[in-house]
PDB file of N, CA and C in Angstrom:
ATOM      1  N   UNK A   1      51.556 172.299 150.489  1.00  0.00           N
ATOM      2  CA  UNK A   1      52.628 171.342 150.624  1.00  0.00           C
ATOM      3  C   UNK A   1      52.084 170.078 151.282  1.00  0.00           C
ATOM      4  N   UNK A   2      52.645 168.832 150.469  1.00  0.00           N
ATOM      5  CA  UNK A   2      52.025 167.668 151.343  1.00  0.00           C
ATOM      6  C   UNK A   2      53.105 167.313 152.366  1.00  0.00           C
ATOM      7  N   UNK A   3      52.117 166.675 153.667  1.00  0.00           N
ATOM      8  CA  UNK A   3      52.853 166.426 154.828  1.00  0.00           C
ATOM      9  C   UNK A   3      53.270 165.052 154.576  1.00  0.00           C
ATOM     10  N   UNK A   4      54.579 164.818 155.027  1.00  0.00           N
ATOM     11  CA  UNK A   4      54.946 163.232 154.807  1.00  0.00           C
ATOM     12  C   UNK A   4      54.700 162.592 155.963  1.00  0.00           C
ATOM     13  N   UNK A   5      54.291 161.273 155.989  1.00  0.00           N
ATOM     14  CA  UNK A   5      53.789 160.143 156.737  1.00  0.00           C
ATOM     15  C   UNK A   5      54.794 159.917 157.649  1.00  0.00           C
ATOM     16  N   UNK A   6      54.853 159.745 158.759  1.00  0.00           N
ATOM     17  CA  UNK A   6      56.458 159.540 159.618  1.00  0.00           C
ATOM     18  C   UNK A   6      56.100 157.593 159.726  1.00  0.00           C
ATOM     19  N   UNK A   7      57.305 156.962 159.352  1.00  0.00           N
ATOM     20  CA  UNK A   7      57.252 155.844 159.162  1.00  0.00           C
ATOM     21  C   UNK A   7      56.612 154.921 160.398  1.00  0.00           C
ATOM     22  N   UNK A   8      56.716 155.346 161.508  1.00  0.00           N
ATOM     23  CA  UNK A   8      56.512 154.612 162.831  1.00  0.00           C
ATOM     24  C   UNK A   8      55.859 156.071 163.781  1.00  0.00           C
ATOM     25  N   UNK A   9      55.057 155.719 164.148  1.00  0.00           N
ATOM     26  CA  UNK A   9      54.487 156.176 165.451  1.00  0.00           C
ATOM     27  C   UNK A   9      55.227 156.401 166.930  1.00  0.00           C
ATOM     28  N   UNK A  10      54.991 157.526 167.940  1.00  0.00           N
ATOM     29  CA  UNK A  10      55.296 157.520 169.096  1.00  0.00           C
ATOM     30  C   UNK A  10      55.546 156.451 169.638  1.00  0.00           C
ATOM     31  N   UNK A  11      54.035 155.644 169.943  1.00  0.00           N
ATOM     32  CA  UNK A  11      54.060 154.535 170.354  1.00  0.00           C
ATOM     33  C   UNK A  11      54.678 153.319 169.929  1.00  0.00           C
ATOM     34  N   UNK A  12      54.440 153.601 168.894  1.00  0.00           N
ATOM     35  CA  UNK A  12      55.907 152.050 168.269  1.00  0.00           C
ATOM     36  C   UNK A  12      57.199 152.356 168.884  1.00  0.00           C
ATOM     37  N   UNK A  13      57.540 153.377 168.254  1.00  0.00           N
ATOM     38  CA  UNK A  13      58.849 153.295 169.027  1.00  0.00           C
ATOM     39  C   UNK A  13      59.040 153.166 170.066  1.00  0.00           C
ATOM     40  N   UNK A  14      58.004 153.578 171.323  1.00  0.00           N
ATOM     41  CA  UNK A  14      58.272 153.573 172.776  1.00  0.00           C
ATOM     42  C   UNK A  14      57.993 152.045 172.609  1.00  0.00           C
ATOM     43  N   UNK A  15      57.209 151.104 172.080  1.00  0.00           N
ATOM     44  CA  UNK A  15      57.256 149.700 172.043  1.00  0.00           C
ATOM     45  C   UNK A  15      58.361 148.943 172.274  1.00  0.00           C
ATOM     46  N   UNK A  16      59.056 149.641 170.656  1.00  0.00           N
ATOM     47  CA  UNK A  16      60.502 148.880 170.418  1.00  0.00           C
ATOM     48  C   UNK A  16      61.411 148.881 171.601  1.00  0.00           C
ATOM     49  N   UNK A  17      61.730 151.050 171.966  1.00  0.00           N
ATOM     50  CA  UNK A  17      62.482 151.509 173.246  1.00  0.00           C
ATOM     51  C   UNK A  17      62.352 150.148 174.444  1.00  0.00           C
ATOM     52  N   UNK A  18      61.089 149.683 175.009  1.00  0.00           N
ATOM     53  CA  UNK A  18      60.854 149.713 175.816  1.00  0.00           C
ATOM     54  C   UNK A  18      61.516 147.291 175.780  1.00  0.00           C
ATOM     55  N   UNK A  19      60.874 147.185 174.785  1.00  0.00           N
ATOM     56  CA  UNK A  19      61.487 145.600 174.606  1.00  0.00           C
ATOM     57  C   UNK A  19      62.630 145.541 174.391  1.00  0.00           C
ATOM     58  N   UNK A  20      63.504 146.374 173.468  1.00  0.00           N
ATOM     59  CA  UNK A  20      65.212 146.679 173.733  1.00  0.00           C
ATOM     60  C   UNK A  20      65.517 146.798 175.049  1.00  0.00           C
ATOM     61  N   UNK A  21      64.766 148.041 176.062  1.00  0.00           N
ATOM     62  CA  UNK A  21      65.274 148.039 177.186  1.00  0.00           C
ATOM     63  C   UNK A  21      65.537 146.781 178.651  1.00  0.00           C
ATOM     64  N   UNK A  22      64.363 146.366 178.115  1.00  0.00           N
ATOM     65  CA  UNK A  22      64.056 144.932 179.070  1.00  0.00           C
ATOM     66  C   UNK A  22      64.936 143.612 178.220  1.00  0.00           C
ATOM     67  N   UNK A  23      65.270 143.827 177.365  1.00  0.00           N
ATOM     68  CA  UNK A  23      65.981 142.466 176.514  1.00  0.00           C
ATOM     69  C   UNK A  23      67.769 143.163 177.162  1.00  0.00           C
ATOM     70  N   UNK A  24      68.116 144.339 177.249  1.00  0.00           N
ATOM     71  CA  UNK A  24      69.493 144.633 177.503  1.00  0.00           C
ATOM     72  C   UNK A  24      69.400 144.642 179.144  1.00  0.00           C
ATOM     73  N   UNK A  25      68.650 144.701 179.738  1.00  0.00           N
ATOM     74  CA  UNK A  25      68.525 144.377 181.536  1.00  0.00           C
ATOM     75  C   UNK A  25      68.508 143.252 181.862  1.00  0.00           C
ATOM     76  N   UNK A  26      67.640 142.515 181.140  1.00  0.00           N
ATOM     77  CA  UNK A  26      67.692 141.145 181.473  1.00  0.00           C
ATOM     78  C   UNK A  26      69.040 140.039 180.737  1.00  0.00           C
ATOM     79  N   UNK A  27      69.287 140.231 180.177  1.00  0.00           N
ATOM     80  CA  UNK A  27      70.595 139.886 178.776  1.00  0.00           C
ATOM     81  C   UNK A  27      70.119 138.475 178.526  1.00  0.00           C
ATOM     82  N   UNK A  28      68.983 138.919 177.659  1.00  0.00           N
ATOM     83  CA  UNK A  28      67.659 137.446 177.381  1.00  0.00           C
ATOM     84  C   UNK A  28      66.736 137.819 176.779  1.00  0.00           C
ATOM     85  N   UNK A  29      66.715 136.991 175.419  1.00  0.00           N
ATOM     86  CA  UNK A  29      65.734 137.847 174.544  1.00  0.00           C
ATOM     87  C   UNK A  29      64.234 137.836 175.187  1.00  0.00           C
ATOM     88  N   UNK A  30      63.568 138.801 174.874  1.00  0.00           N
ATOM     89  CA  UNK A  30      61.955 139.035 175.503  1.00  0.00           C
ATOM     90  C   UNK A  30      61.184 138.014 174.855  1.00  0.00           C
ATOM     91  N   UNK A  31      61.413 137.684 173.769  1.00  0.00           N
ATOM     92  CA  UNK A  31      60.778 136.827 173.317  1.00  0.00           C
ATOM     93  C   UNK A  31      60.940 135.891 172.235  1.00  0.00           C
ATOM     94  N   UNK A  32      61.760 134.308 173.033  1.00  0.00           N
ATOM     95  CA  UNK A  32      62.383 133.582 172.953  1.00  0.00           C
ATOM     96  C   UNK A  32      61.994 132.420 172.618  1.00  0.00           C
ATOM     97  N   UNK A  33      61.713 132.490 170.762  1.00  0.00           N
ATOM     98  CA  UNK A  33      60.446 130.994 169.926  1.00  0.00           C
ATOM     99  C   UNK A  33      61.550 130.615 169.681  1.00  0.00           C
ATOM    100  N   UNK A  34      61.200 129.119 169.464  1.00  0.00           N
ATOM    101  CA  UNK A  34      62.165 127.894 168.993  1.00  0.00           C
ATOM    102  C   UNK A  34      62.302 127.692 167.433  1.00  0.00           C
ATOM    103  N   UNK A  35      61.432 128.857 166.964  1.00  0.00           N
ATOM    104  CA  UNK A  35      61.380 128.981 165.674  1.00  0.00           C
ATOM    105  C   UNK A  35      61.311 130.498 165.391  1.00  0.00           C
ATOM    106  N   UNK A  36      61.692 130.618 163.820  1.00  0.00           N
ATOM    107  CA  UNK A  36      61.245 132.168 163.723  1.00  0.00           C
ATOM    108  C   UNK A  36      59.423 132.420 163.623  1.00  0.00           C
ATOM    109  N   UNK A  37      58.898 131.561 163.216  1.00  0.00           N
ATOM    110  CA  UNK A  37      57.430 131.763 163.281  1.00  0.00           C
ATOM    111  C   UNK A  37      56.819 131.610 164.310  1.00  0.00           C
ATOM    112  N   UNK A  38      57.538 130.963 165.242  1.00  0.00           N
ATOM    113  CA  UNK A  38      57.130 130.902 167.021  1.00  0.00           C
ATOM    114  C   UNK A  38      57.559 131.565 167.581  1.00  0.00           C
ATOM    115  N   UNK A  39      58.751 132.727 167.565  1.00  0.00           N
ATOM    116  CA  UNK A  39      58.952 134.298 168.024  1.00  0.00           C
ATOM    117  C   UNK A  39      57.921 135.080 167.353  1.00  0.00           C
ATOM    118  N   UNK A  40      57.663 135.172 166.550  1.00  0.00           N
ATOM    119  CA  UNK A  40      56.714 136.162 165.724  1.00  0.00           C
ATOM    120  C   UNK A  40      55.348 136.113 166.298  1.00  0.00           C
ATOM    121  N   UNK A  41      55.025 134.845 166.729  1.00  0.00           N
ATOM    122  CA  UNK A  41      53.768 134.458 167.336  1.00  0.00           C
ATOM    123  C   UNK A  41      53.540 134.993 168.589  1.00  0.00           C
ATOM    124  N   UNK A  42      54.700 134.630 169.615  1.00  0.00           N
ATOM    125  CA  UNK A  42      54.529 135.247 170.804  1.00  0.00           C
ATOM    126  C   UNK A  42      55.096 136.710 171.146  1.00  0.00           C
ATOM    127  N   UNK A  43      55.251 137.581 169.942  1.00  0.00           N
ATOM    128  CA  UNK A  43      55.223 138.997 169.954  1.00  0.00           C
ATOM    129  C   UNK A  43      54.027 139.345 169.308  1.00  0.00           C
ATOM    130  N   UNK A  44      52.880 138.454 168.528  1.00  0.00           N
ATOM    131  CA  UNK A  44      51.782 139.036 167.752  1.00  0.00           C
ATOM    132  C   UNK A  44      50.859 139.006 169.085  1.00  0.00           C
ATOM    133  N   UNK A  45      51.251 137.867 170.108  1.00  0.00           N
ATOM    134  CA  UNK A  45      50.419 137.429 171.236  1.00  0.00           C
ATOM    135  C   UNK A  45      49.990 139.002 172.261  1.00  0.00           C
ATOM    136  N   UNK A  46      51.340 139.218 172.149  1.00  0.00           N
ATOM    137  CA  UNK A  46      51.548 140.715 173.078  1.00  0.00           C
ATOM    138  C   UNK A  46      51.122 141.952 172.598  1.00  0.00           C
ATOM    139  N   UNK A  47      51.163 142.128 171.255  1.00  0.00           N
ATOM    140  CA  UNK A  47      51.411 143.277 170.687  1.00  0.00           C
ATOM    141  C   UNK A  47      50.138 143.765 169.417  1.00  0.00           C
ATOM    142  N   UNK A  48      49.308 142.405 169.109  1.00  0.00           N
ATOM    143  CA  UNK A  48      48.958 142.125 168.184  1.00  0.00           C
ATOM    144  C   UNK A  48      49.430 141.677 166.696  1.00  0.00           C
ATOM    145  N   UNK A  49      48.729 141.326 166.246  1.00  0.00           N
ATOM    146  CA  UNK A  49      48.805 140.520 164.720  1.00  0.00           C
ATOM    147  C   UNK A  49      48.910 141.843 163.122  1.00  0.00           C
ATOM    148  N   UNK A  50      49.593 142.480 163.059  1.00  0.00           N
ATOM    149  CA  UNK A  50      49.932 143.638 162.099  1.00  0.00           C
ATOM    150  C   UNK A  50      48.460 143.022 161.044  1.00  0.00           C
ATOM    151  N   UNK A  51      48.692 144.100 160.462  1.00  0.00           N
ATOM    152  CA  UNK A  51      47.183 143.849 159.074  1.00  0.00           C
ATOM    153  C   UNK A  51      47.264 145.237 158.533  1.00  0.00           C
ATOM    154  N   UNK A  52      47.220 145.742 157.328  1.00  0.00           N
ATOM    155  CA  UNK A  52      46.954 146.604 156.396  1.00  0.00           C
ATOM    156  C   UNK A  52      46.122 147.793 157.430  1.00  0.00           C
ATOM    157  N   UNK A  53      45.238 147.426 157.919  1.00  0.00           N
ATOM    158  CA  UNK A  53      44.665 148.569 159.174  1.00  0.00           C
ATOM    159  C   UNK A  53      45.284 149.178 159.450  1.00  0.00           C
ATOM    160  N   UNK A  54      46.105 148.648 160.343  1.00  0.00           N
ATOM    161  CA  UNK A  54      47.643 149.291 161.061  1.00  0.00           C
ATOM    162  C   UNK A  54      48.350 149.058 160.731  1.00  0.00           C
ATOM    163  N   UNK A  55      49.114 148.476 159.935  1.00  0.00           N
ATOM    164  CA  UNK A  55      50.115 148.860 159.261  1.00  0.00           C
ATOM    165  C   UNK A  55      50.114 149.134 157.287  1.00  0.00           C
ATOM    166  N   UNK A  56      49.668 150.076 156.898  1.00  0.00           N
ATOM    167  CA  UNK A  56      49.878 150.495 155.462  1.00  0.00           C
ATOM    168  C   UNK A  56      50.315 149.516 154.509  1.00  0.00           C
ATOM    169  N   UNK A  57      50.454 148.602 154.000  1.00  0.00           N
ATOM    170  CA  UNK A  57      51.145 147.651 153.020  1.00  0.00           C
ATOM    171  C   UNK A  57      51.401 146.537 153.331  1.00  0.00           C
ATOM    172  N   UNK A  58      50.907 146.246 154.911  1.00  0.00           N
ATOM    173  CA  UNK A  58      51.718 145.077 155.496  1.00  0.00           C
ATOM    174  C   UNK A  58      51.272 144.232 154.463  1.00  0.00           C
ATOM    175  N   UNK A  59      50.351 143.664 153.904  1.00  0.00           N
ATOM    176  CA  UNK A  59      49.986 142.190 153.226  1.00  0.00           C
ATOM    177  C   UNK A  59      50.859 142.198 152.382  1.00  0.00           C
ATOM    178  N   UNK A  60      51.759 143.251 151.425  1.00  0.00           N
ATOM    179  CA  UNK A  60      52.791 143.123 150.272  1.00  0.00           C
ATOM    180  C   UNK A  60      53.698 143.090 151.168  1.00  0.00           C
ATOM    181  N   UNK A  61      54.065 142.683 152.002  1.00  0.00           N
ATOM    182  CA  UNK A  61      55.776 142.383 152.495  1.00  0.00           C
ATOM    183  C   UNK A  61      56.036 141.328 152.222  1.00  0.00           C
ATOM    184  N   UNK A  62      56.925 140.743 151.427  1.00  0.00           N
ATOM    185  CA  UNK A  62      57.508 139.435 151.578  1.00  0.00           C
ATOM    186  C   UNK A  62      57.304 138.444 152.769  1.00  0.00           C
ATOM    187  N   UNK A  63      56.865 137.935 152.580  1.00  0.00           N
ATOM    188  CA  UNK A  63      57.016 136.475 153.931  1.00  0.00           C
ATOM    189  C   UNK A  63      55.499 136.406 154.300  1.00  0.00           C
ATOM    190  N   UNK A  64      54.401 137.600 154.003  1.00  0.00           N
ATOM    191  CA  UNK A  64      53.363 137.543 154.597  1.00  0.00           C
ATOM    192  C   UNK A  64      52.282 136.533 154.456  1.00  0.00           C
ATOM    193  N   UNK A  65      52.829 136.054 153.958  1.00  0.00           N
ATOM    194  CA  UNK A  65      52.114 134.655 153.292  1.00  0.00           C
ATOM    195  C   UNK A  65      51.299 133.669 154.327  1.00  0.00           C
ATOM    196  N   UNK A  66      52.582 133.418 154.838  1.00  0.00           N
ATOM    197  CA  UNK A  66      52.471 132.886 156.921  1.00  0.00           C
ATOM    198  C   UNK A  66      50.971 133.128 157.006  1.00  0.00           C
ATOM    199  N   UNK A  67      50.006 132.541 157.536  1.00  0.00           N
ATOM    200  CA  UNK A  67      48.936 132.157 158.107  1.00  0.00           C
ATOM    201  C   UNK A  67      49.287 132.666 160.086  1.00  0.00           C
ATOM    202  N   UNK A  68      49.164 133.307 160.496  1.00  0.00           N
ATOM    203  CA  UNK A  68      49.775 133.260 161.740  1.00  0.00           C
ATOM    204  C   UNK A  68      47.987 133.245 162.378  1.00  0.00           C
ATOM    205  N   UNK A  69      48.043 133.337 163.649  1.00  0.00           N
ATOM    206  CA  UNK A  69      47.099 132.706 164.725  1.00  0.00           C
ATOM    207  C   UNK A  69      46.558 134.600 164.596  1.00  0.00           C
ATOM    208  N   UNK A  70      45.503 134.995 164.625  1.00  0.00           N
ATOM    209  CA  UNK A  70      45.369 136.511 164.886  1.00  0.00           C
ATOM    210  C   UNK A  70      45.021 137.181 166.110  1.00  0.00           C
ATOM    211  N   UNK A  71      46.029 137.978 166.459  1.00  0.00           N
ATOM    212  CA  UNK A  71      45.758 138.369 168.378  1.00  0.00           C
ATOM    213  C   UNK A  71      45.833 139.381 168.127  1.00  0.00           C
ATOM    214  N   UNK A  72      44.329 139.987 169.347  1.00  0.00           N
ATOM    215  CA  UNK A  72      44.009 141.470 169.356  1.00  0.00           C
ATOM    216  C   UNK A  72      44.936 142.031 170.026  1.00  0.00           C
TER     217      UNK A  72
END
């Protein structure tokens, strides 16, 4: 029997858990761009820059087009 892939990791989710938790304590987004490509930036800053490595398909998502800055 093949094992299925679980979409997100432990750690992602404790990621997400953990920036939901601090965005509903503080009542202020964690990370607050003046643009949508300048939020995206300063969560790639923190978290890193997604890529086919780690994430499976990312380059076929819609929008990936974006050139973004790449942070380890």
């Amino acid at each position: 029997m093949e094992t299925m892939k679980q979409p997100f990791s432990t750690s992602e989710v404790n990621s997400l858990s953990l920036v939901h938790f601090l965005r509903v304590l503080t009542k202020q987004p964690l990370f607050n761009g003046k643009t949508e490509v300048d939020q995206l930036d300063k969560i790639f800053k923190i978290f890193g820059t997604p890529n086919d490595t780690i994430w499976h398909g990312f380059s076929k998502l819609p929008g990936v087009w974006v050139n973004f800055v790449k942070h380890q």
